[in-house]
Structures are given as structure tokens and as C-alpha cells.
Protein backbone atom coordinates (compact mmCIF):
# COMPACT_ATOMS: atom_id res chain seq x y z
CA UNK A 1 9.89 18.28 15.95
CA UNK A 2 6.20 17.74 15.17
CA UNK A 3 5.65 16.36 11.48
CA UNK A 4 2.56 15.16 9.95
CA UNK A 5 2.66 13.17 7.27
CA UNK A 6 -0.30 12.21 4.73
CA UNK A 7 -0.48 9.71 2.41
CA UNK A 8 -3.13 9.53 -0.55
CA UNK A 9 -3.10 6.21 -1.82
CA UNK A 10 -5.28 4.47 -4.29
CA UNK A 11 -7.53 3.03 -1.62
CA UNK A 12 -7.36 4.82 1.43
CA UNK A 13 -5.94 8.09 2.51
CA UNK A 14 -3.87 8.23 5.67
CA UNK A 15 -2.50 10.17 8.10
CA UNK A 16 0.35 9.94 10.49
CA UNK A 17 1.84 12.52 12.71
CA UNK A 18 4.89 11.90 14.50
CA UNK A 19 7.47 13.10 17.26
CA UNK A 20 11.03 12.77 15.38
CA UNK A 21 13.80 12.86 17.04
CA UNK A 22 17.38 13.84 15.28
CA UNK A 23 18.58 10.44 15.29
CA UNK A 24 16.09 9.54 12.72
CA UNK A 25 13.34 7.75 15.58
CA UNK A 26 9.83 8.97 15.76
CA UNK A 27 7.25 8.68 17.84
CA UNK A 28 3.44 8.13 16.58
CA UNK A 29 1.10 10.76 17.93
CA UNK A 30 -2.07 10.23 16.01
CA UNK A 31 -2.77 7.90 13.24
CA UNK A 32 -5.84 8.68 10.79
CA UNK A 33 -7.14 6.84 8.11
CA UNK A 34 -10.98 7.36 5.43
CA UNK A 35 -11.23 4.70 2.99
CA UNK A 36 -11.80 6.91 -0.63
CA UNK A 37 -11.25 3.99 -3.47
CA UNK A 38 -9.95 6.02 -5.94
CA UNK A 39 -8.51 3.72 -7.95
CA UNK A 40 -11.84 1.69 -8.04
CA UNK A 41 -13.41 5.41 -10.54
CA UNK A 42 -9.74 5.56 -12.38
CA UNK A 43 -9.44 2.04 -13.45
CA UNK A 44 -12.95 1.77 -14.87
CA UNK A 45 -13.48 6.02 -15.82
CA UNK A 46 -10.08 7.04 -16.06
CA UNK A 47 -10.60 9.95 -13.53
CA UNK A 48 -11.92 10.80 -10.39
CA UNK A 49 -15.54 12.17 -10.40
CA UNK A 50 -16.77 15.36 -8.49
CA UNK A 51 -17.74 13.78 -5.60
CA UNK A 52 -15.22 11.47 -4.98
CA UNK A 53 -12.93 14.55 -5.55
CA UNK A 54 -15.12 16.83 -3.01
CA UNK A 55 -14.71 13.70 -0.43
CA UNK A 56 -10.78 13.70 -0.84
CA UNK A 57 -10.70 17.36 -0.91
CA UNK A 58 -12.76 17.22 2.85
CA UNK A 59 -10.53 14.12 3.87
CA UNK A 60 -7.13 15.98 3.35
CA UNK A 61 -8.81 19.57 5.07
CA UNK A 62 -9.83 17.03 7.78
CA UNK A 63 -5.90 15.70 8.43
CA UNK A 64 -4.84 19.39 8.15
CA UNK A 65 -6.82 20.31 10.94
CA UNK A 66 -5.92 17.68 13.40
CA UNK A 67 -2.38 17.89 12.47
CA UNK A 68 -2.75 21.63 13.10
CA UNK A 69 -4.86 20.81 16.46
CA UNK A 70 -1.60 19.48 17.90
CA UNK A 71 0.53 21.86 16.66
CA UNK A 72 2.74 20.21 14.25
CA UNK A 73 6.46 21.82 12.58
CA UNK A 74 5.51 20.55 9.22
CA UNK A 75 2.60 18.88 6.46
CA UNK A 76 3.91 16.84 3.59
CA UNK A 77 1.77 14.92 1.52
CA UNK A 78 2.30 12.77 -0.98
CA UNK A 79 -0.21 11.27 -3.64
CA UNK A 80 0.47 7.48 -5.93
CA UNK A 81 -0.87 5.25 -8.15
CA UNK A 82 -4.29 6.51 -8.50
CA UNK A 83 -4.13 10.17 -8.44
CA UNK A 84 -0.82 9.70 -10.44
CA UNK A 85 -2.46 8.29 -13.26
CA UNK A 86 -5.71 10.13 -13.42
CA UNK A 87 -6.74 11.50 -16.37
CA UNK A 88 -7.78 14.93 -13.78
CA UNK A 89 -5.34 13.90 -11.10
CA UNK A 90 -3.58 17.47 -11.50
CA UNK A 91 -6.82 18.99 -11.09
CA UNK A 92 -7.58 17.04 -7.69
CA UNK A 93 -3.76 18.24 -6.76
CA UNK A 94 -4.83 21.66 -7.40
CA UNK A 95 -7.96 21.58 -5.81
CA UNK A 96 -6.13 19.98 -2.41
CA UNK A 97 -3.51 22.79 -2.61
CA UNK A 98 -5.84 26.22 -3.27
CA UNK A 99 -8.73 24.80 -0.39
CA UNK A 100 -6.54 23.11 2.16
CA UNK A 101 -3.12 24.98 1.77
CA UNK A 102 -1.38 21.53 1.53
CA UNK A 103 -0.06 20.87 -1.99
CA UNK A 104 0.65 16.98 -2.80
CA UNK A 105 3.34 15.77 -4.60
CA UNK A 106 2.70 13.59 -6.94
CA UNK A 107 5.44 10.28 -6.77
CA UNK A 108 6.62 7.82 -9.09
CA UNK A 109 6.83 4.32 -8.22
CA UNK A 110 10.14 4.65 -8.50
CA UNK A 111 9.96 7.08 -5.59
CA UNK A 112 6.92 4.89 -4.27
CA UNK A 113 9.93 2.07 -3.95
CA UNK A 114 12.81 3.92 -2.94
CA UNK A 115 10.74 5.20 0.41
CA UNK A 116 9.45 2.14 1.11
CA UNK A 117 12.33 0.37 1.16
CA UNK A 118 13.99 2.99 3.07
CA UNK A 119 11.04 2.24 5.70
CA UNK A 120 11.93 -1.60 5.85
CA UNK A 121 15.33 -1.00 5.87
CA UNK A 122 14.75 1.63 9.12
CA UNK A 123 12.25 -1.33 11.07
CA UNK A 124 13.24 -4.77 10.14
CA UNK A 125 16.42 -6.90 10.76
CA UNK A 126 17.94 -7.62 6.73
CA UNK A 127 19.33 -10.43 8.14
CA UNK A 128 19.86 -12.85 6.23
CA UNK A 129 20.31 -10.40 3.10
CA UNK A 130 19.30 -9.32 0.42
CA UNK A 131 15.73 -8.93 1.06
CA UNK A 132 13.00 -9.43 -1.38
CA UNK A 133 10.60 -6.52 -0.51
CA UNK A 134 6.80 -6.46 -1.73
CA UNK A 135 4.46 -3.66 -0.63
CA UNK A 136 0.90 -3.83 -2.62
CA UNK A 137 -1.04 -1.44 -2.44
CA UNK A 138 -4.43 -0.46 -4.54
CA UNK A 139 -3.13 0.81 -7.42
CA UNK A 140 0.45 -0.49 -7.73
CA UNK A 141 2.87 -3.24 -6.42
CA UNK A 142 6.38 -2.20 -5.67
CA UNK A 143 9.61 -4.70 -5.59
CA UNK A 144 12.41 -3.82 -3.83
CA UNK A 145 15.69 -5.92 -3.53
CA UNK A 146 18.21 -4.55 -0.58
CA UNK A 147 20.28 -4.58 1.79
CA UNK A 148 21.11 -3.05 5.56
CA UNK A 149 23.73 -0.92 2.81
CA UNK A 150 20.75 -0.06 0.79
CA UNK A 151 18.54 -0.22 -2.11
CA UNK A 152 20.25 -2.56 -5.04
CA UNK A 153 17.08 -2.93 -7.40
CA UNK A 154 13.45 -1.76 -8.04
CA UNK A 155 10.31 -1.53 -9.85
CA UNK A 156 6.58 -0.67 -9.76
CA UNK A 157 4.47 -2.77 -11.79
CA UNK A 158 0.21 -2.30 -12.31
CA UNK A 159 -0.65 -5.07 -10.26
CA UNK A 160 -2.54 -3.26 -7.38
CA UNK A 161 -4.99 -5.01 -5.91
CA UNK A 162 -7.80 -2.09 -6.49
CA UNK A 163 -6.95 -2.04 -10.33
CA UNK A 164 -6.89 -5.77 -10.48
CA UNK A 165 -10.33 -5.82 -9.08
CA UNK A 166 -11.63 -3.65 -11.69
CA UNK A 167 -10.25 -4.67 -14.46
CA UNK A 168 -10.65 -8.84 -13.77
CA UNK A 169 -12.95 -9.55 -11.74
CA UNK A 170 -16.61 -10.08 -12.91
CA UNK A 171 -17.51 -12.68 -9.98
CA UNK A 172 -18.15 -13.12 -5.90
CA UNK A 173 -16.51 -15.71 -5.11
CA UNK A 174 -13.93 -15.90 -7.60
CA UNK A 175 -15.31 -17.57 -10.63
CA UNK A 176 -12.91 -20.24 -12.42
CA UNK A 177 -12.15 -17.71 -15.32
CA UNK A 178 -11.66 -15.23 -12.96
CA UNK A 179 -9.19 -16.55 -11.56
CA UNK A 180 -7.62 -17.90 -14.38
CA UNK A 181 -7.33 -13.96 -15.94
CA UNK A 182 -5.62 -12.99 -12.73
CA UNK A 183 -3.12 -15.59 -12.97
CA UNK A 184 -2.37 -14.90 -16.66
CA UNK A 185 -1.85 -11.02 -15.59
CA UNK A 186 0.36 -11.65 -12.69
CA UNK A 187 2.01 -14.32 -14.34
CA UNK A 188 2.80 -11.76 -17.67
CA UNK A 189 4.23 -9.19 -15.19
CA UNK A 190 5.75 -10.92 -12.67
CA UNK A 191 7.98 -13.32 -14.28
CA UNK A 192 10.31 -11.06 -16.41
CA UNK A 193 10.77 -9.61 -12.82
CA UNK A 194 11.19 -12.46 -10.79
CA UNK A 195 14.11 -13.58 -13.19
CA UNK A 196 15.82 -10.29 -12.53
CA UNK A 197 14.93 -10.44 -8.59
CA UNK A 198 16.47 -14.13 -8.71
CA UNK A 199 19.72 -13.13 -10.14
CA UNK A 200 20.38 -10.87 -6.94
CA UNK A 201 20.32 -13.91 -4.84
CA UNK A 202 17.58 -13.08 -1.59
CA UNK A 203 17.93 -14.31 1.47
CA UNK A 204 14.52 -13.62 2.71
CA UNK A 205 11.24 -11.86 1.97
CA UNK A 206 9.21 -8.66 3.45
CA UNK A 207 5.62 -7.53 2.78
CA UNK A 208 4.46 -4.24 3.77
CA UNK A 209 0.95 -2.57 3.15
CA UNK A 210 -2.38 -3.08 4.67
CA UNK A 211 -3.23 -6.08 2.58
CA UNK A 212 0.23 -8.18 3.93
CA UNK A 213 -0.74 -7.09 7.29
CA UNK A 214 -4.37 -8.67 6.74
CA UNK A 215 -3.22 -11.85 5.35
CA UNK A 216 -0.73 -12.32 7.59
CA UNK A 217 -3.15 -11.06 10.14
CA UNK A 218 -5.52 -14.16 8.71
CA UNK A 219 -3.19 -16.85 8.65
CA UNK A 220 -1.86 -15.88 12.79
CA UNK A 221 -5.31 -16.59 13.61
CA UNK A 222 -5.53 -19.71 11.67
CA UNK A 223 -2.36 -20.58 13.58
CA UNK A 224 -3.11 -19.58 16.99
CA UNK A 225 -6.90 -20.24 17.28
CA UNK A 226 -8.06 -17.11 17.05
CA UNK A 227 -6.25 -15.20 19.40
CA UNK A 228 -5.42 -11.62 17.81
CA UNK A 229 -1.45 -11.37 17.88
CA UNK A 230 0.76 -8.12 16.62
CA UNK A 231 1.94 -8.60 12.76
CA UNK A 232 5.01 -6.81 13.19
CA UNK A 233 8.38 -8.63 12.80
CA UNK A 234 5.72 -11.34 11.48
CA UNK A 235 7.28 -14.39 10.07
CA UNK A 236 4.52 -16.87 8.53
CA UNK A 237 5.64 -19.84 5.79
CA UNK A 238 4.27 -20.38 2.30
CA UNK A 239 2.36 -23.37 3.84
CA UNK A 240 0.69 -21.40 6.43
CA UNK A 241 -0.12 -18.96 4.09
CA UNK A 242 -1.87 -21.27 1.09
CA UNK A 243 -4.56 -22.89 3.78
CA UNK A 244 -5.15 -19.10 4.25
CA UNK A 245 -5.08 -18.90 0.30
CA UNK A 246 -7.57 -21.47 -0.56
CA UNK A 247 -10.06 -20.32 1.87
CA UNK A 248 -9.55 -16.40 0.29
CA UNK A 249 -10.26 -18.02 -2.93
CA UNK A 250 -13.48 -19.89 -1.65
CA UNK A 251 -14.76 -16.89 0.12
CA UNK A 252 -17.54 -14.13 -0.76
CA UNK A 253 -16.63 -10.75 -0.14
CA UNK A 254 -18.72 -10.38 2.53
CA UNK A 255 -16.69 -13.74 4.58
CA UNK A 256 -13.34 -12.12 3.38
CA UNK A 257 -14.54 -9.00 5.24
CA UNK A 258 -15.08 -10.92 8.26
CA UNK A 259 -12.34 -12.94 8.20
């Protein structure tokens, strides 16, 4: 069975269609991806303009047709943070569903959690478990805490990196006060829920999302001179990771792009 599956997320839309197979493996056919930014018009307009809503409208026709092109069983697509919380995101859903014939549904980040986690739990070895589970994406950053049994504990916080962008960052490179008003926002958020996460006792920690993949992506080739390596199954240290950290923090946006 042929399903395609489409993801609009607060940066980037994607699109995935697989080969699954009844045991619950798939294989990747085609992988898709058009960087929109919604969250960048929400988080300083509240809602989504007309032409950034004409561009997602043309992305998501776009996916339909290739996933069509190859003859697929089944379309589901499901929209998060930044549609979710749009003043007009119904209106984009709407739009998507009467021009494209593919109607979104609209997730939680509850639900955002739960599937992600599900994910992790289907790709990486728990061992040893619990697992702390991070994916960040634009808009939103879900926790996870779980086992190969399943999920034990979740949350979505408004800690996207998109939104935090917006809303805190006035500077290129990050400015001293900057950087000082991220920390007091993550810092706010984040600790009520790392006392929670704590209590569960985890063994070990998983980030998923295209901005773990690039950091971990930026501190292999710190490690290994260079040389591209594969970021699945992945394990870097907290050391590794702060060289990587400071030299983020030092950086324009233009030598973060190129790193």
C-alpha cells in the first residue's frame, strides 16, 4: 500500500510517500520538502497573509500531484503549531481542502507528541530506558518521556525555534540581551518541566526534527574533520555539543547557514 503523507509545519512543509508493508515497515519513495515560514507572519501578525497562504495553498496542490503521479492508496495531512494557532488558520484549512481536495487536520501538541514518540519508539533502540524525547520544531517543542512499552508522559510547550526568533531576537549575532531574554524564556518554561521529566528517572536522551539533525550534523563535522557522516542512531555528548554551541552563539546568520 502506497501512502503519502504531508506534513505542514511551522517552517517548512513536507512530504513523504511511502511503501508500507502490514507489519508496520515502510519504504520511502519520494521525499519533498518548500520552506513556507509560517510561523515567522503568525508570531509577529497573528495570521498568515494572502500570499503566504496562496504559496501553501500551491505547495500542498504541488505534493498532491506527485503523490498522485505515483499512484498512491491514500493522502493524509496534518497541520501544527503555526496553522494551529493562526488567527485565519481555519481559513488556510479550508482553502487547502476546497482547491486541492486534501483537507488537513489540524493536531494538538498533545497529538504532535504522542506521534512523535510513537516514531522514536518504531526507529531507535530505548535502551537504556526511559527516554527523554525532544523534537523542536518552528513553532513548538514537544517532550516525551517513554519506553519500548510506550508513552509514560508529555507536553508541548511555545518554545519553537521560529516563534523564539520572532519574538526575542532583535540582533545578528546574538546580542548579550538577546541572549539573556532567551535564557529567561526557556528557563521559565522548561524548568517546571524538567522537574516533572526528572521524577520519571531517564536513562537516555533523543532529539528529532530538522534542527537536532543540523546540530548534530555540525558537531559530527567538528568531530570528524569535515567528513559528512549519516545522523541517524547519532550519539554526540554535551561536550561535543557546547564547542558546537559557542560557535552558534558567535555566528551571523549568514556563517550559521554555512556551517
Amino acid at each position: 500500500m502506497r501512502i503519502a503523507a504531508i506534513d505542514l509545519g511551522t517552517n517548512s512543509f513536507h512530504l513523504l510517500v511511502v511503501e508500507a508493508h502490514p507489519d508496520g515497515t515502510f519504504v520511502p519513495l519520494v521525499r519533498e520538502k518548500e520552506m513556507l515560514r509560517l510561523g515567522d507572519a503568525v508570531s509577529r501578525e497573528g495570521g498568515i497573509g494572502e500570499r503566504l497562504m496562496d504559496q501553501a495553498v500551491a505547495t500542498v496542490r504541488r505534493f498532491g500531484a506527485m503523490a498522485e503521479g505515483i499512484a498512491v492508496d491514500e493522502i493524509v495531512a496534518c497541520a501544527t503549531s503555526a496553522i494551529r494557532e493562526a488567527d485565519n488558520g481555519s481559513d488556510l484549512v479550508d482553502r487547502i481542502g476546497t482547491e486541492t481536495g486534501i483537507r488537513p487536520r489540524v493536531i494538538s501538541g498533545r497529538d504532535e507528541a504522542r506521534l512523535i514518540f510513537a516514531a522514536v519508539r518504531a526507529s531507535v533502540l530505548l535502551d537504556p530506558a526511559p527516554a527523554l524525547c525532544f523534537d523542536l520544531g518552528g513553532g513548538s517543542l514537544e517532550i516525551m518521556v517513554g519506553d519500548r512499552a510506550g508513552l509514560l508522559w508529555s507536553t508541548s510547550l511555545k518554545l519553537g525555534v521560529a516563534r523564539l526568533t520572532a519574538e526575542l531576537v532583535d540582533s545578528d549575532p546574538l546580542s548579550e540581551h538577546d541572549q539573556r531574554r532567551l535564557r529567561d524564556r526557556l528557563t521559565a518554561l522548561l524548568a517546571p518541566v524538567a522537574d516533572v521529566a526528572a521524577d520519571l528517572g531517564p536513562k537516555m536522551a533523543v532529539g528529532t526534527s530538522g534542527t537536532f539533525c543540523d546540530l548534530a550534523r555540525m558537531v559530527a563535522a567538528a568531530r570528524n574533520g569535515g567528513v559528512p557522516v549519516s545522523v541517524n542512531q547519532l550519539c554526540i555528548s554535551r561536550a561535543d555539543f557546547l564547542t558546537v554551541h559557542e560557535q552558534i552563539l558567535n555566528a551571523t546568520a549568514d556563517q550559521r547557514l554555512r556551517m
